[in-house]
Protein backbone atom coordinates (compact mmCIF):
# COMPACT_ATOMS: atom_id res chain seq x y z
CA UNK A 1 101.26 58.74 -0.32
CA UNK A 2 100.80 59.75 3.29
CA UNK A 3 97.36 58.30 5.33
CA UNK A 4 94.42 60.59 4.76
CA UNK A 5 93.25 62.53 7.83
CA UNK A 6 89.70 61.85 8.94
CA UNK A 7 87.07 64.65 10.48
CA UNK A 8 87.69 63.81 14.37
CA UNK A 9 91.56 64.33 13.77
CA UNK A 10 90.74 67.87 12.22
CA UNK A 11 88.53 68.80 14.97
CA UNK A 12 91.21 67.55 17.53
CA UNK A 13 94.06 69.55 15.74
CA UNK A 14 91.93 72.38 15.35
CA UNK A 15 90.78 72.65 19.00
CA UNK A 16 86.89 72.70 17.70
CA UNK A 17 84.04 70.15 17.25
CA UNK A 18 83.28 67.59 14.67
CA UNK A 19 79.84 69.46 13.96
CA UNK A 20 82.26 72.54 13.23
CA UNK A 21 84.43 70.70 11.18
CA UNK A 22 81.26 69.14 9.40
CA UNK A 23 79.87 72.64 8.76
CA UNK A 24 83.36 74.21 7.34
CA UNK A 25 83.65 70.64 5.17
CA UNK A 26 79.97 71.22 3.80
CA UNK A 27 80.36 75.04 3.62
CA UNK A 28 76.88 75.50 5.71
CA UNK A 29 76.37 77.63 8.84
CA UNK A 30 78.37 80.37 10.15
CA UNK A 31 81.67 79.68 11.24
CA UNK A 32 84.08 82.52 11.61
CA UNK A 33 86.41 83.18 8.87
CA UNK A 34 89.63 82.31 11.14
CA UNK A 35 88.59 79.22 12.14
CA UNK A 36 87.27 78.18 8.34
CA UNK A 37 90.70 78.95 7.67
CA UNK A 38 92.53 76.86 10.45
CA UNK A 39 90.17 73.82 9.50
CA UNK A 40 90.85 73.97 5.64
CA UNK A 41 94.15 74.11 5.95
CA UNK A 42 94.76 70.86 8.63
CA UNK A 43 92.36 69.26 6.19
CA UNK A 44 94.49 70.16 3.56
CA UNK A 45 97.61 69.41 5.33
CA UNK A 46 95.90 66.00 6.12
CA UNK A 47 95.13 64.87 2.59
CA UNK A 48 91.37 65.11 3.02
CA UNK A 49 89.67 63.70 0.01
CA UNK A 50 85.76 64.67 0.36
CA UNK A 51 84.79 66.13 -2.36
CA UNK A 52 82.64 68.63 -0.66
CA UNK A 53 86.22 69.64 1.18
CA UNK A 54 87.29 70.36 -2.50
CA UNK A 55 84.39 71.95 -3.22
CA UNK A 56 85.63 74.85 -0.70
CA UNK A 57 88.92 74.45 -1.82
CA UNK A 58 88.21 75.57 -5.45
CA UNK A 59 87.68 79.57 -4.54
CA UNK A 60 85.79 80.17 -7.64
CA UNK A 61 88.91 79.16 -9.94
CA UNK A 62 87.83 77.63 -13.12
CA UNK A 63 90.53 75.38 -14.31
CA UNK A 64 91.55 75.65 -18.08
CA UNK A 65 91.96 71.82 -19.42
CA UNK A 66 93.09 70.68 -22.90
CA UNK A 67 92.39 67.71 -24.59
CA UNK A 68 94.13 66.32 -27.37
CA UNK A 69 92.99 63.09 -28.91
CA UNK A 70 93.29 61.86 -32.94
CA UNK A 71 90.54 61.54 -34.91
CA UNK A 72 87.02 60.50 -33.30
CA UNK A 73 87.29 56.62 -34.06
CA UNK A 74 85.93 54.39 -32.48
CA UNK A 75 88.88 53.71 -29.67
CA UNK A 76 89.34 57.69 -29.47
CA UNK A 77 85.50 58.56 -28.89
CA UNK A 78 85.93 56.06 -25.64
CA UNK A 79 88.61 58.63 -24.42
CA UNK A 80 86.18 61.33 -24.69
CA UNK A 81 83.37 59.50 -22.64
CA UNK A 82 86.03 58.93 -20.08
CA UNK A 83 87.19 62.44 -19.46
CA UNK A 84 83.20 63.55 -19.85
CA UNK A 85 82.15 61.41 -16.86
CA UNK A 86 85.37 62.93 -14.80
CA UNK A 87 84.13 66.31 -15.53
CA UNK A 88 80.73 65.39 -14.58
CA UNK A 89 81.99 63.25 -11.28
CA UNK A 90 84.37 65.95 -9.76
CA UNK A 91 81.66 68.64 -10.50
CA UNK A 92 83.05 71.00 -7.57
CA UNK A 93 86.03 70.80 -10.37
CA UNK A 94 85.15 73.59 -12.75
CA UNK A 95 86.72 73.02 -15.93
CA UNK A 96 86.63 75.18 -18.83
CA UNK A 97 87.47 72.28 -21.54
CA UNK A 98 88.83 72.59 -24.94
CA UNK A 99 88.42 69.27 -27.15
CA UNK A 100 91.02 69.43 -29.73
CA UNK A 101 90.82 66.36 -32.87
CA UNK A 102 93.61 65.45 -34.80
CA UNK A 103 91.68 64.76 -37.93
CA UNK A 104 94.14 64.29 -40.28
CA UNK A 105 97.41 62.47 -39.17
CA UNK A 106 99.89 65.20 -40.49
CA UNK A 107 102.62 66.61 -38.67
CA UNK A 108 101.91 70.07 -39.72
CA UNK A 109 98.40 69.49 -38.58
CA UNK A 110 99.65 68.65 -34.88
CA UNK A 111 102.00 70.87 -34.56
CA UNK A 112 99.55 73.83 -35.22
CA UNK A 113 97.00 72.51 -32.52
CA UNK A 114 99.77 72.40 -29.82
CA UNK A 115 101.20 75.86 -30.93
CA UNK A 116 97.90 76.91 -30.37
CA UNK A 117 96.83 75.41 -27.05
CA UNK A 118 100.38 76.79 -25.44
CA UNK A 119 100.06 79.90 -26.58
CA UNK A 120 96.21 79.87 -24.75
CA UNK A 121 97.94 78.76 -21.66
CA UNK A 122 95.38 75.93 -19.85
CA UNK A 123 96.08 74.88 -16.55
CA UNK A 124 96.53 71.54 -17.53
CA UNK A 125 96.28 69.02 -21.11
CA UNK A 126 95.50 65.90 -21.86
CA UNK A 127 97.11 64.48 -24.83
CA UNK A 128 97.70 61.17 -26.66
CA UNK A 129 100.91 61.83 -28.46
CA UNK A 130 100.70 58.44 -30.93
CA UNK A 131 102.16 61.11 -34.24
CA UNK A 132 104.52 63.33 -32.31
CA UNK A 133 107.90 62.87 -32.71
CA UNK A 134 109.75 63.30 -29.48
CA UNK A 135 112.11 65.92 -31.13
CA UNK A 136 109.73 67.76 -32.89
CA UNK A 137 108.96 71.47 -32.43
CA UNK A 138 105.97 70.32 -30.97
CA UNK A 139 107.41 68.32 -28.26
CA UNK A 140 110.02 71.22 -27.89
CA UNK A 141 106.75 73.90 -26.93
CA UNK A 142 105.63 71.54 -24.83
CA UNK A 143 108.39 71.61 -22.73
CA UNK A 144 109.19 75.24 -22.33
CA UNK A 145 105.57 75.81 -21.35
CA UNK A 146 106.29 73.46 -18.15
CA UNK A 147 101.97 73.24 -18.23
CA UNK A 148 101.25 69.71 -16.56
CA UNK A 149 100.89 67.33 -19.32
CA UNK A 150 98.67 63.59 -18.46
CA UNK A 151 99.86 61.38 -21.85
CA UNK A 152 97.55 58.52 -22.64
CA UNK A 153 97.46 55.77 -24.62
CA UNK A 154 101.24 56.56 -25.83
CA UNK A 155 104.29 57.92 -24.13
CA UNK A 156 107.01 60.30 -24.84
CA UNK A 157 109.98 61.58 -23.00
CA UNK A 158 108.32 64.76 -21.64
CA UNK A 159 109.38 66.92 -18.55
CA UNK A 160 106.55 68.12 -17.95
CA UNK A 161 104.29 65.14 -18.13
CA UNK A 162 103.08 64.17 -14.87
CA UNK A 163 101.47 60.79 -15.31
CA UNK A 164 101.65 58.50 -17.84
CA UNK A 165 97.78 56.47 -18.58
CA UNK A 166 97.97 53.27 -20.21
CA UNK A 167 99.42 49.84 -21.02
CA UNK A 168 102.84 48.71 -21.40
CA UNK A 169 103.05 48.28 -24.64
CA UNK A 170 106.16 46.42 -24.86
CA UNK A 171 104.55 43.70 -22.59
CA UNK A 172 101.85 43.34 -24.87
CA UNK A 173 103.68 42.66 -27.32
CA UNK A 174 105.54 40.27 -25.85
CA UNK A 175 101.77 38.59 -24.77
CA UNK A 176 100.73 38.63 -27.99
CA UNK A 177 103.34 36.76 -29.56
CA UNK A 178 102.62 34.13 -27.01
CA UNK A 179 98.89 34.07 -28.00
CA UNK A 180 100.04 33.66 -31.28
CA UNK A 181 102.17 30.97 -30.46
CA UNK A 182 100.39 28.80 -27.74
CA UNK A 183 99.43 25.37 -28.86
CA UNK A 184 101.96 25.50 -31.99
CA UNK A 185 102.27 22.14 -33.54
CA UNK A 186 103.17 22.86 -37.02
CA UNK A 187 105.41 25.34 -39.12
CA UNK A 188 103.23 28.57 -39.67
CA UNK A 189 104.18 32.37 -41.13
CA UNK A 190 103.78 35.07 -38.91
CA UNK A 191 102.35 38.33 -40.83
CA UNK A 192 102.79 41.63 -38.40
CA UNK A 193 100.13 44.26 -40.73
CA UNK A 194 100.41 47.93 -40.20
CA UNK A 195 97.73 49.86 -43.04
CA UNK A 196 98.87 53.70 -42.89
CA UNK A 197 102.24 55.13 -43.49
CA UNK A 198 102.25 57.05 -40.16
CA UNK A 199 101.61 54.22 -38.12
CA UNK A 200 105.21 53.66 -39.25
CA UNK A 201 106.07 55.98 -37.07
CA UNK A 202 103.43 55.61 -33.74
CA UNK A 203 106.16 55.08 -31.06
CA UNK A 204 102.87 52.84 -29.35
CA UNK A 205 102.98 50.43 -32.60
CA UNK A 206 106.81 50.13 -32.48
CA UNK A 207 106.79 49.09 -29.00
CA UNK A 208 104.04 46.51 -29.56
CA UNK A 209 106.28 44.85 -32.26
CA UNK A 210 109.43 45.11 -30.56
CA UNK A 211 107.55 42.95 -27.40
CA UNK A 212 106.32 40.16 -30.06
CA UNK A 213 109.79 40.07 -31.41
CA UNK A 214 111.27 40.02 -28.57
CA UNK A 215 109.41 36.78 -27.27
CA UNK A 216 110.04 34.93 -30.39
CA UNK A 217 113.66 35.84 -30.01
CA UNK A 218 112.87 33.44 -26.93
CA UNK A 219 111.38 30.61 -28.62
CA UNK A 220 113.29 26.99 -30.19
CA UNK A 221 112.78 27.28 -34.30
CA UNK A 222 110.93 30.84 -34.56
CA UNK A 223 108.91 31.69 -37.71
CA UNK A 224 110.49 35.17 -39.36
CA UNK A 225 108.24 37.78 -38.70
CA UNK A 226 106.99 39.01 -41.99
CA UNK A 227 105.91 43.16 -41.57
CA UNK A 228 103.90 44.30 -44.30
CA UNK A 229 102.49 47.97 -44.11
CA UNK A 230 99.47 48.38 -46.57
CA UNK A 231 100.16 51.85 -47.91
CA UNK A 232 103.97 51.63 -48.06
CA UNK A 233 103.71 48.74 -50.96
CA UNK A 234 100.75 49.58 -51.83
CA UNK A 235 99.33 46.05 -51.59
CA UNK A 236 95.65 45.17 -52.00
CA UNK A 237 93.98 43.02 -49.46
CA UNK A 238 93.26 40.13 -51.85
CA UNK A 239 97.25 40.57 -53.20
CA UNK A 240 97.97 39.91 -49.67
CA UNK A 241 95.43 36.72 -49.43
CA UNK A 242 97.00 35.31 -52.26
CA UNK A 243 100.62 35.34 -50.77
CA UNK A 244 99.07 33.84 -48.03
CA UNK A 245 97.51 30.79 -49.71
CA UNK A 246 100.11 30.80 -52.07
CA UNK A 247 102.29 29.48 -49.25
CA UNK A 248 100.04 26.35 -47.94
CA UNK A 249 101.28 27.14 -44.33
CA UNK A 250 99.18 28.33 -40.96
CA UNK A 251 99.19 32.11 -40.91
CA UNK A 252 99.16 33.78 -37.80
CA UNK A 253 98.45 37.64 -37.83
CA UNK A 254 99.52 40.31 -35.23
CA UNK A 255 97.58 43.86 -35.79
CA UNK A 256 99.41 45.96 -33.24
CA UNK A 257 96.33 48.78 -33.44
CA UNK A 258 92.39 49.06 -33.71
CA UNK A 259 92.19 48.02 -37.29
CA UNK A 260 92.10 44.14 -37.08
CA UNK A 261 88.68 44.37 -38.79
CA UNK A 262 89.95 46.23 -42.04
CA UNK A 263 91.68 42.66 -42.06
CA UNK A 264 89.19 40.68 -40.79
CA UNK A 265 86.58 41.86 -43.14
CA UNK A 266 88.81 40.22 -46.20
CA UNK A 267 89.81 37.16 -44.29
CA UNK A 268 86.34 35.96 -43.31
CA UNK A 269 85.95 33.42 -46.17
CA UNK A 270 89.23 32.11 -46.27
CA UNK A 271 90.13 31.82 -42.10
CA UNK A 272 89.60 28.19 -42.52
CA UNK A 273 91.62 27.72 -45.27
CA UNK A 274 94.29 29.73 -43.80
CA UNK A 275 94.08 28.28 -40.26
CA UNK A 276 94.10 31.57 -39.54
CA UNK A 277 95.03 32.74 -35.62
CA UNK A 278 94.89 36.92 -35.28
CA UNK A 279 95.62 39.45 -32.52
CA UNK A 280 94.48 42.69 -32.58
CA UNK A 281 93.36 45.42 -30.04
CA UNK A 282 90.53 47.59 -28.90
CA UNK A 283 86.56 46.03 -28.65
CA UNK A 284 85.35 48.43 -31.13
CA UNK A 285 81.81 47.66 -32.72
CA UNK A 286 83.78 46.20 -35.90
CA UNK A 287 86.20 44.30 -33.59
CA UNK A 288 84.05 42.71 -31.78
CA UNK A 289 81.75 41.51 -34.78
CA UNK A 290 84.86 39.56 -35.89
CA UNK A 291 85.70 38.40 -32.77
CA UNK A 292 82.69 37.07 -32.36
CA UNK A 293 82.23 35.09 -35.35
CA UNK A 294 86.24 33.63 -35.26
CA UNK A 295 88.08 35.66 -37.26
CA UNK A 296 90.15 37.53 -34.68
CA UNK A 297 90.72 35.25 -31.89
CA UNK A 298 91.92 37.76 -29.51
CA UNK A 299 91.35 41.39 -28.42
CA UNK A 300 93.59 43.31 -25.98
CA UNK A 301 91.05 45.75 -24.21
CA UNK A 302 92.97 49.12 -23.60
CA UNK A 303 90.18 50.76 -21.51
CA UNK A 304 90.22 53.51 -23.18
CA UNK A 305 87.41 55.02 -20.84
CA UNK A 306 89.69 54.59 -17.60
CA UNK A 307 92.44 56.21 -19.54
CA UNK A 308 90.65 59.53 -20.05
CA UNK A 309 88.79 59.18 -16.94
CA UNK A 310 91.85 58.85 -14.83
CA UNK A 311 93.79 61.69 -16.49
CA UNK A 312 91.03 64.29 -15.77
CA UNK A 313 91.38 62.51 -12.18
CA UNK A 314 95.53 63.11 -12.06
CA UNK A 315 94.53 66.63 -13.10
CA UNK A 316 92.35 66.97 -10.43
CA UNK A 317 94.54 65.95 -7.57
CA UNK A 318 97.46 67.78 -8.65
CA UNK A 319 95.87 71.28 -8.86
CA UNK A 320 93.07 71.24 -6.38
CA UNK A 321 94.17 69.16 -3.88
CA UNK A 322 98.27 69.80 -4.41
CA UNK A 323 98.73 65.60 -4.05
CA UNK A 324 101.47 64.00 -5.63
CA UNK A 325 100.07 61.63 -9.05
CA UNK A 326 101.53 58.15 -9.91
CA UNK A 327 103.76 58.75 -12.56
CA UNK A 328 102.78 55.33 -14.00
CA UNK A 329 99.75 54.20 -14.43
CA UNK A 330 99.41 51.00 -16.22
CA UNK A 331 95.83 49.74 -16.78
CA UNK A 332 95.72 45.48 -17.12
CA UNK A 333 95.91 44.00 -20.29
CA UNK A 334 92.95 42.40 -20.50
CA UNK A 335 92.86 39.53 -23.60
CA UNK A 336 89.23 39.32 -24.76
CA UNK A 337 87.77 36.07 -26.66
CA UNK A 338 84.30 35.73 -27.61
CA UNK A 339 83.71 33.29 -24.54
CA UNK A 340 84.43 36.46 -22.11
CA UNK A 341 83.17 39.36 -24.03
CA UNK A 342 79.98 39.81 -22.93
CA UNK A 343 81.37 40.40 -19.78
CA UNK A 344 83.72 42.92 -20.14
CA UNK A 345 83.02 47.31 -19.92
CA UNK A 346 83.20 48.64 -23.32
């Protein structure tokens, strides 16, 4: 990214003074319409950032966003605070916005909403893609639209996306498996839980268990990795205990979404007996509770907030101020225990 101009550069370039500059930048006093001209566009040219300099730049445009997030959970409602404070921060940014929820996790259900927010044409959307199927019709009317697509949380092969907001889930995956692991001193089984059939299919979960598998691949005398989705075999929570303690081995547990607690919640009484060690994501209210009191051990904090909060931000410098956007941005993952938790941004 080239070095931002400053205000005495534009006044040099511009053959005027810094207090002319200054009054063109803050749109106050009368300058004539030429030379307003010849200093927005060096600023321009110059990669001037103020945000009163965008503030001229916007020419009473109102920008047509979309935002496309699952079901308001939680993890998802953190998105929404995100992309409500960008709004509110880049306020020379006016943004007609169009909150779209994927209640129910149905492909028909999807592709409806993104039929419809093509067809209305915004300037720019926002979308976590976690049930879209890369060659779905979906995906296909994406494409053809070429509108600037910001995916967070999940990614997708997608021409037309122009930043990617999140974590590498592969990696964490592979960290996970050595939280799981560290300290290991006797045989244990390693449960990977999934609850809902279409997390079967969330290219984000996949990922996550490929990167555990792939470290234990890596490891001297690895336990199999035992995957049990809920809903698919339509096992109970105390069926699953029982196979547990049935065993009379350690049981480490890797919950490669938000829902650790739906486990956690069962577990509480038996942890001890289980030795239990779990890894789950996202410091939701229920989360945290667990974590708190030992039953999940770890968290990995997404930052959801930063993810919506830096795509309204991508969309912001690509169509007011023309700048090129990181095509990859991957936010830390940050492993949360209940010693560190109370100082972490939720």
């Amino acid at each position: 990214m080239k070095p931002r101009i400053t205000i005495k550069e534009i006044a040099k370039q511009a053959d005027v003074s810094i207090g002319t500059v200054d009054r063109v930048l803050h749109d106050r006093g009368r300058v004539s319409p030429e030379t307003k001209e010849r200093v927005l566009r060096i600023a321009k040219e110059g990669n001037y950032s103020s945000n009163v300099y965008a503030r001229n730049l916007k020419l009473n445009k109102t920008y047509h966003l979309a935002v496309i997030l699952p079901e308001k959970n939680s993890y998802w409602v953190k998105h929404r605070q995100g992309v409500e404070k960008a709004v509110a921060e880049y306020d020379f940014l006016q943004v007609d916005m169009h909150a779209y929820s994927l209640a129910v996790e149905s492909q028909t259900e999807i592709e409806g909403i993104i039929q419809e927010v093509v067809a209305a044409k915004p300037d720019g959307i926002v979308l976590a893609p976690i049930f879209l199927n890369e060659n779905s019709p979906a995906v296909e009317r994406l494409k053809k639209s070429q509108i600037p697509v910001i995916l967070v949380d999940s990614k997708i092969p997608l021409p037309n996306c122009l930043s990617y907001i999140g974590q590498d889930a592969f990696q964490s995956g592979r960290m996970s498996g050595g939280l799981l692991h560290e300290g290991y001193s006797e045989n244990y089984d390693l449960y990977v839980i999934t609850f809902q059939m279409a997390d079967l299919y969330n290219k984000t979960i996949a990922a996550r268990i490929e990167g555990l598998e792939n470290y234990f691949e890596e490891v001297n005398n690895s336990p199999q990795v035992i995957k049990i989705n809920m809903e698919q075999e339509a096992m109970g929570y105390s069926e699953l205990i029982e196979r547990m303690l049935i065993r009379k081995k350690p049981v480490r547990v890797f919950v490669p979404n938000s829902r650790s607690y739906f486990l956690a919640t069962e577990m509480n009484e038996v942890k001890q007996e289980l030795k239990l060690r779990m890894v789950g994501y996202d410091l939701i209210e229920e989360n945290k509770m667990y974590l708190e009191d030992g039953t999940i051990n770890y968290l990995i904090h997404q930052q959801p907030k930063q993810q919506g909060f830096k795509a309204i931000q991508a969309l912001h410098q690509h169509l007011l101020l023309n700048m090129e956007v990181e095509q990859q941005q991957f936010l830390p993952l940050d492993i949360i225990t209940k010693e560190n938790l109370m100082y972490c941004e939720h």
